[in-house]
C-alpha atoms as a PDB file:
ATOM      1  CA  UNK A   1     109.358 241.685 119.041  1.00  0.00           C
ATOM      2  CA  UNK A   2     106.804 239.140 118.362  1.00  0.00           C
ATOM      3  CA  UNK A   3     106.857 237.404 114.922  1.00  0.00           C
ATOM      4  CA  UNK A   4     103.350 235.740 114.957  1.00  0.00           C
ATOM      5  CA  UNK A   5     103.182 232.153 114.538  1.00  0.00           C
ATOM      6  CA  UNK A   6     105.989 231.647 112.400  1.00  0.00           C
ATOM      7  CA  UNK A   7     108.337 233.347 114.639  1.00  0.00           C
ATOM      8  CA  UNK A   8     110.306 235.353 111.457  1.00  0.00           C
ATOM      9  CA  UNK A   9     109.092 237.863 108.847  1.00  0.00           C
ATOM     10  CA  UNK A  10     111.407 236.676 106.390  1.00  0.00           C
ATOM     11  CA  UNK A  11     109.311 232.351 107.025  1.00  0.00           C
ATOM     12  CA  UNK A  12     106.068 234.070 106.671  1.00  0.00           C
ATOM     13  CA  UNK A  13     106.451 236.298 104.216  1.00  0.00           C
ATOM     14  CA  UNK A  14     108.220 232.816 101.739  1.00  0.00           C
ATOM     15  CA  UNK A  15     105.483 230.756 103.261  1.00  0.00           C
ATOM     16  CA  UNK A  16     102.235 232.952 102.077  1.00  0.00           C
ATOM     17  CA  UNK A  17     104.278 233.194  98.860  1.00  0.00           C
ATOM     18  CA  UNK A  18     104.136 229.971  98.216  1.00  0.00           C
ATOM     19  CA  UNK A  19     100.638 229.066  98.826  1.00  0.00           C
ATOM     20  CA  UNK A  20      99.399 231.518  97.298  1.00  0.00           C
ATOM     21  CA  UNK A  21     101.420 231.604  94.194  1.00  0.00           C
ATOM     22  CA  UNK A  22      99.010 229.811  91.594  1.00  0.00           C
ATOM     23  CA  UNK A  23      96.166 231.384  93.427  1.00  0.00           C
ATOM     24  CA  UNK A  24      92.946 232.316  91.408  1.00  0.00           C
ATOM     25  CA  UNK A  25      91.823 235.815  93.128  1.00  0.00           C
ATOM     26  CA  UNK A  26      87.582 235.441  92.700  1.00  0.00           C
ATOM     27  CA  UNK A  27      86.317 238.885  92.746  1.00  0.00           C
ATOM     28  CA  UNK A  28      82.161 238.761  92.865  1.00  0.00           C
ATOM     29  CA  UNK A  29      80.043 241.565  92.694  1.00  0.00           C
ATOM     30  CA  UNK A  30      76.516 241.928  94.603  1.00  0.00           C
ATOM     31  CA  UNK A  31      75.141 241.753  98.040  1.00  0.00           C
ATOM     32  CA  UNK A  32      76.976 239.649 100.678  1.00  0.00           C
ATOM     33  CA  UNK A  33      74.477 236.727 101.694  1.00  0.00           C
ATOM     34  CA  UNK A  34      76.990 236.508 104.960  1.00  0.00           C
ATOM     35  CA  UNK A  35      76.953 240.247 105.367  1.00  0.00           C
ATOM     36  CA  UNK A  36      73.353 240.435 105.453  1.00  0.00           C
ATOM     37  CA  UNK A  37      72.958 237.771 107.988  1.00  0.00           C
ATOM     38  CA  UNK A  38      75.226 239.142 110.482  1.00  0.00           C
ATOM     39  CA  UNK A  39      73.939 242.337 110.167  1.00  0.00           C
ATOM     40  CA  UNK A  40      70.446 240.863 110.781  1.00  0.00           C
ATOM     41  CA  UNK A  41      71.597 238.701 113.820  1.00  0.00           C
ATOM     42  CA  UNK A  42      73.230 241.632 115.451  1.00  0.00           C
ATOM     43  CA  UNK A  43      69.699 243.801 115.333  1.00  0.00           C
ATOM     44  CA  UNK A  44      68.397 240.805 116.665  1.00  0.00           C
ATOM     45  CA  UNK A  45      70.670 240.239 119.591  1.00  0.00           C
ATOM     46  CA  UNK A  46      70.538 243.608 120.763  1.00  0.00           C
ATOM     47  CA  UNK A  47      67.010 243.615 120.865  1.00  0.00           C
ATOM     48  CA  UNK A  48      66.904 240.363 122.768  1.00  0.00           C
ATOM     49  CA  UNK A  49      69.909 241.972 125.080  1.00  0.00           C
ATOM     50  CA  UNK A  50      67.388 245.160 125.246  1.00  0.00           C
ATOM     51  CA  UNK A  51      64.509 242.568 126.452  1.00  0.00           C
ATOM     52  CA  UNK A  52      66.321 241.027 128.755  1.00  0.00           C
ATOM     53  CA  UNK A  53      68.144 243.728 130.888  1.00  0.00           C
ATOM     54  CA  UNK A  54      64.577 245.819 131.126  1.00  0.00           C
END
């Protein structure tokens, strides 16, 4: 059974606790800046892709 990088459930599972533990969770509304990018790339690339293999 393969355990990741840790190697045990039980390591990663006390590990992620303890980073995360005094954590601030950010939550932000609105459109994703990143999102919209990528999306925008991607039409971009196939199209190039498109131009190319024609």
């Amino acid at each position: 059974m393969d355990h990741g990088v840790f190697g045990d459930t039980r390591l990663t599972t006390a590990l992620v606790d303890r980073l995360v533990h005094h954590a601030h969770i950010l939550a932000f509304t609105g459109e994703s800046y990143r999102l919209r990018r990528a999306l925008a790339g991607k039409g971009k690339v196939e199209q190039n892709l498109a131009l190319t293999t024609a």
